[in-house]
Protein backbone atom coordinates (compact mmCIF):
# COMPACT_ATOMS: atom_id res chain seq x y z
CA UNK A 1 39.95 -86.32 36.95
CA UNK A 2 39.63 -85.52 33.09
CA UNK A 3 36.21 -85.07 33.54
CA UNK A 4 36.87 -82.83 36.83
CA UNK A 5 39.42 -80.08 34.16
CA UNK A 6 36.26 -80.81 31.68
CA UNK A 7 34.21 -79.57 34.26
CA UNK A 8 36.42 -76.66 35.32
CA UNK A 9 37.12 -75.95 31.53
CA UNK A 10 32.96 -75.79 30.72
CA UNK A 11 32.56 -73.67 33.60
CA UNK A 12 34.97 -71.37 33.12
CA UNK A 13 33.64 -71.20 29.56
CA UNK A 14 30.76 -70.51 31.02
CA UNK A 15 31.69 -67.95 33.23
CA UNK A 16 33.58 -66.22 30.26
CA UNK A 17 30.70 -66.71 27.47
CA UNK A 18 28.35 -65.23 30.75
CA UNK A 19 31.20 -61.97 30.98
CA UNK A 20 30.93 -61.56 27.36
CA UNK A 21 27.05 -61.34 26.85
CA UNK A 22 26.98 -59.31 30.34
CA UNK A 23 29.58 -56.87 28.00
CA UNK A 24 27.43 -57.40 25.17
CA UNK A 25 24.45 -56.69 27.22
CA UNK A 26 26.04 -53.73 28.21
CA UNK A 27 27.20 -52.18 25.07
CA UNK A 28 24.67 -52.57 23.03
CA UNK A 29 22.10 -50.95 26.20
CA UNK A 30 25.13 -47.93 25.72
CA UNK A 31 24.80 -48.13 22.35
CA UNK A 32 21.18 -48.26 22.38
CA UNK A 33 21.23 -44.58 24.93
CA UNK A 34 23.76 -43.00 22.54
CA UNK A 35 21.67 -43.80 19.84
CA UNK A 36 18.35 -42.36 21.71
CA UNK A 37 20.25 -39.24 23.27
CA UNK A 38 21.55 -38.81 19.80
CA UNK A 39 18.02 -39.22 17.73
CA UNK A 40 16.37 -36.80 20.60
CA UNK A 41 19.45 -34.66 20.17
CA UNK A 42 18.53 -34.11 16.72
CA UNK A 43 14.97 -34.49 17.02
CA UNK A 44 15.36 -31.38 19.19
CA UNK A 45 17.20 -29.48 16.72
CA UNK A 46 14.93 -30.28 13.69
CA UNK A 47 12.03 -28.89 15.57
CA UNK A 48 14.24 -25.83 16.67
CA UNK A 49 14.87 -25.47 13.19
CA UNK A 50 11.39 -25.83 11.84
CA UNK A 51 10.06 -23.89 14.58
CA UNK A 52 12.36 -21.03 13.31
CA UNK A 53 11.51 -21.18 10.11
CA UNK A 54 8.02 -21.43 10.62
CA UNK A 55 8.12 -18.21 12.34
CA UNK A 56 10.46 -16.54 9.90
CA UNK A 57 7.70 -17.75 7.03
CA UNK A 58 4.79 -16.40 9.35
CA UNK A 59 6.26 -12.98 10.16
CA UNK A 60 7.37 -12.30 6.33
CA UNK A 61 3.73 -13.27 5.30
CA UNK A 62 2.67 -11.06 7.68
CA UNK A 63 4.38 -8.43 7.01
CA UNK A 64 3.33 -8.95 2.88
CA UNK A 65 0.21 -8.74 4.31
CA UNK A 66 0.60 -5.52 6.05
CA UNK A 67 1.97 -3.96 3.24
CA UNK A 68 -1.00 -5.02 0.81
CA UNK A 69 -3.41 -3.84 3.20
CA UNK A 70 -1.69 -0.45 3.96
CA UNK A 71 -1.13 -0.57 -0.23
CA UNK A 72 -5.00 -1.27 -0.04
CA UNK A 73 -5.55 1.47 2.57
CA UNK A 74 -3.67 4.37 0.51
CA UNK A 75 -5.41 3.51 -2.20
CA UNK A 76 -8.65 3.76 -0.65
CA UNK A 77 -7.64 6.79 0.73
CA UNK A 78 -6.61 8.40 -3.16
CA UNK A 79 -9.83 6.74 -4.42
CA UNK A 80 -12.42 9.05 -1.45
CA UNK A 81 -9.51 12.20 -2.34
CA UNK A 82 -10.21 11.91 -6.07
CA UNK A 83 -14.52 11.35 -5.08
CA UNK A 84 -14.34 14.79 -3.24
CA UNK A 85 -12.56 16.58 -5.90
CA UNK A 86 -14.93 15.22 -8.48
CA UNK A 87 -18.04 16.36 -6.22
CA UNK A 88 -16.86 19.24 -5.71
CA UNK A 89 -16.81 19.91 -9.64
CA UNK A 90 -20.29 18.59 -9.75
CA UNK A 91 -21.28 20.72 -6.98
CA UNK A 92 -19.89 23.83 -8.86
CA UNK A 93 -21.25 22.85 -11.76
CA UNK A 94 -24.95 22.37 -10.27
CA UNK A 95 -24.77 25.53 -8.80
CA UNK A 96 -28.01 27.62 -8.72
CA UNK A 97 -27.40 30.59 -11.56
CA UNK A 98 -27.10 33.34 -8.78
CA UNK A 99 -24.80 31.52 -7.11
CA UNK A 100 -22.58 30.29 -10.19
CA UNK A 101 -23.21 33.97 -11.38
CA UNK A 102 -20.88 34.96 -8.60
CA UNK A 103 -18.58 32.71 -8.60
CA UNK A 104 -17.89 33.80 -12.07
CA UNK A 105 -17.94 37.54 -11.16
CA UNK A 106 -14.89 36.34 -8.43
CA UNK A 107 -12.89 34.64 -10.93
CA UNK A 108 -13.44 37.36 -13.68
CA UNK A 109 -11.80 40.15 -11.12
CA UNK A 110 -8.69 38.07 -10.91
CA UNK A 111 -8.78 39.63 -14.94
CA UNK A 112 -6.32 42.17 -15.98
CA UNK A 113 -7.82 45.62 -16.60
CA UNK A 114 -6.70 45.96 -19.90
CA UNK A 115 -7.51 42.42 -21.67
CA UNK A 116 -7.42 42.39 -25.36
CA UNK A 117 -7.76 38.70 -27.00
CA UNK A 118 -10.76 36.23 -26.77
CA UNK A 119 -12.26 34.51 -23.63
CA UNK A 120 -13.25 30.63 -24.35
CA UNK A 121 -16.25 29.60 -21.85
CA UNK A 122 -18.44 26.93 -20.73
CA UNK A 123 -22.49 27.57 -21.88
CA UNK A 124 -23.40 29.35 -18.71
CA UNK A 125 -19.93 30.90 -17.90
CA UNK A 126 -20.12 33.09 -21.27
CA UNK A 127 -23.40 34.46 -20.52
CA UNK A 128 -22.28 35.47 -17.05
CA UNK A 129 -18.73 37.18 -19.06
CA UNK A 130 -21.30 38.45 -21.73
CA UNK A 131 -22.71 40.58 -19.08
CA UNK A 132 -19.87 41.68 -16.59
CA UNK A 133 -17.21 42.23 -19.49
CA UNK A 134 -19.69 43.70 -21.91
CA UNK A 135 -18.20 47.10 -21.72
CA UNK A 136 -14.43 45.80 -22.08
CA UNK A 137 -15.42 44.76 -25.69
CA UNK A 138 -13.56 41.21 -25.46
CA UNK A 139 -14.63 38.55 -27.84
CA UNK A 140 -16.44 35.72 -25.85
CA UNK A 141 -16.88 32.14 -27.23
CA UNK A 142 -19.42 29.67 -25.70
CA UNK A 143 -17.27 26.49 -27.00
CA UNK A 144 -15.76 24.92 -23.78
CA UNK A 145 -17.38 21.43 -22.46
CA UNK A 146 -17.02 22.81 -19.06
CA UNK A 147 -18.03 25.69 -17.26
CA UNK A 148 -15.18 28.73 -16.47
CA UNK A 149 -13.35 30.24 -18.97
CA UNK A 150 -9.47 30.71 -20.68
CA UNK A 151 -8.60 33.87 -21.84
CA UNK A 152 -6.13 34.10 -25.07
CA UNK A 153 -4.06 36.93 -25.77
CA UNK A 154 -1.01 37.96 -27.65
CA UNK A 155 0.91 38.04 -24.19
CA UNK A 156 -1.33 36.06 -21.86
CA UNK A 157 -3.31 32.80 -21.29
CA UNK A 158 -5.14 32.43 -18.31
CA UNK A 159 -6.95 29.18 -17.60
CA UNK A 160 -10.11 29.55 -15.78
CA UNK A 161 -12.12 26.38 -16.24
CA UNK A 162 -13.24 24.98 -12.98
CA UNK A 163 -11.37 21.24 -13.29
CA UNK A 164 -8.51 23.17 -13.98
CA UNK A 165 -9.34 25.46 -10.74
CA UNK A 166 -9.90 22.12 -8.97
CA UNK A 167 -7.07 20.30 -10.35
CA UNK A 168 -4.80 22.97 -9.13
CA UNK A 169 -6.40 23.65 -5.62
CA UNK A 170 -5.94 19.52 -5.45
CA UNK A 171 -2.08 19.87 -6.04
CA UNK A 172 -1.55 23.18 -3.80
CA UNK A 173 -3.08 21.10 -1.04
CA UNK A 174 -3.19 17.89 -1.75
CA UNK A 175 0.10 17.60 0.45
CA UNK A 176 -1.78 18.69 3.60
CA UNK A 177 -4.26 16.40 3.08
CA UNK A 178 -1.83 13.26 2.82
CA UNK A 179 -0.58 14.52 5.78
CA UNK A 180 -3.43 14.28 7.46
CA UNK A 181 -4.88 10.82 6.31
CA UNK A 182 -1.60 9.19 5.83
C-alpha cells in the first residue's frame, strides 16, 4: 500500500514535472517567436533606415554633382565667350589695310567737328588719322600697343582703341548672350 501512494506520488510527480517542461516548452518556443518577430521587427527598420539614408546620401551627391557640372558648364560657356571676343580683336587687328583703313574712317566720324587736343593711336591707326584728320591740324601720336585711338582734350576723352571697343560691345551685350546659352 505504501508503495501503491509511492507510486501515485512518482506519477503524479511525473505528470507535474511533464506539465512544467510542456510550459517550459512552451514559453521559451513564445519566447523564442517574440524574440524572432522582434529581431525581424528591427531588422526591418534598420534596413528602412539605411535604405533612407542611402538615398538621402545618393541624391545630395547627385545633386553636388549637378551643380559642379553645370559650375563646369558655365564656365565653359565664359571660357568660348571670352575666345570669341579675343578673335574678334585678332580678326580686327589682322585686317587687310583697306579694310582696317575703313574701319578707322567709321570710328573717326563718331569725332567731334571741332577737336582740339592730341589723338594717341596704335602704329597703323595713326597713319590712317594722319591722313583723314590732316586738315583738322590735331596732334597725332603713334604710341598705343594696340590699334584705334583716344583722343585728349581740355573737355573731352574719347577712348577708341579696339579692346576697349570690344570690351564695351562685350558688356552692352554680353547679357543677351547669357541669355541665350544659359
Amino acid at each position: 500500500m505504501l508503495d501503491n501512494i509511492f507510486q501515485a506520488i512518482d506519477k503524479r510527480a511525473d505528470e507535474e514535472i511533464q506539465k512544467i517542461l510542456q510550459e517550459k516548452e512552451k514559453a521559451l518556443l513564445d519566447l523564442e517567436k517574440k524574440h524572432r518577430a522582434s529581431f525581424q521587427s528591427r531588422r526591418e527598420s534598420e534596413k528602412k533606415f539605411l535604405k533612407e539614408q542611402t538615398e538621402k546620401e545618393i541624391e545630395e551627391f547627385k545633386q553636388k554633382k549637378d551643380l559642379d557640372i553645370n559650375f563646369k558648364l558655365q564656365e565653359e560657356k565664359q571660357k568660348t565667350i571670352k575666345k570669341v571676343y579675343e578673335k574678334a580683336a585678332k580678326t580686327i587687328s589682322e585686317l587687310k589695310d583697306r579694310k582696317f583703313e575703313g574701319l578707322i574712317k567709321k570710328l573717326a566720324r563718331l569725332l567731334p567737328e571741332k577737336l582740339n587736343g592730341e589723338i594717341r593711336a596704335g602704329r597703323r591707326t595713326a597713319s590712317v588719322l594722319e591722313k583723314i584728320l590732316a586738315e583738322r591740324n590735331v596732334l597725332i601720336k603713334d604710341d598705343l600697343k594696340e590699334e584705334g585711338f583716344i583722343v585728349h582734350s581740355d573737355t573731352l576723352e574719347i577712348d577708341m582703341r579696339i579692346p576697349q571697343l570690344l570690351k564695351e560691345l562685350e558688356e552692352k551685350i554680353n547679357p543677351e548672350v547669357v541669355k541665350i546659352l544659359f
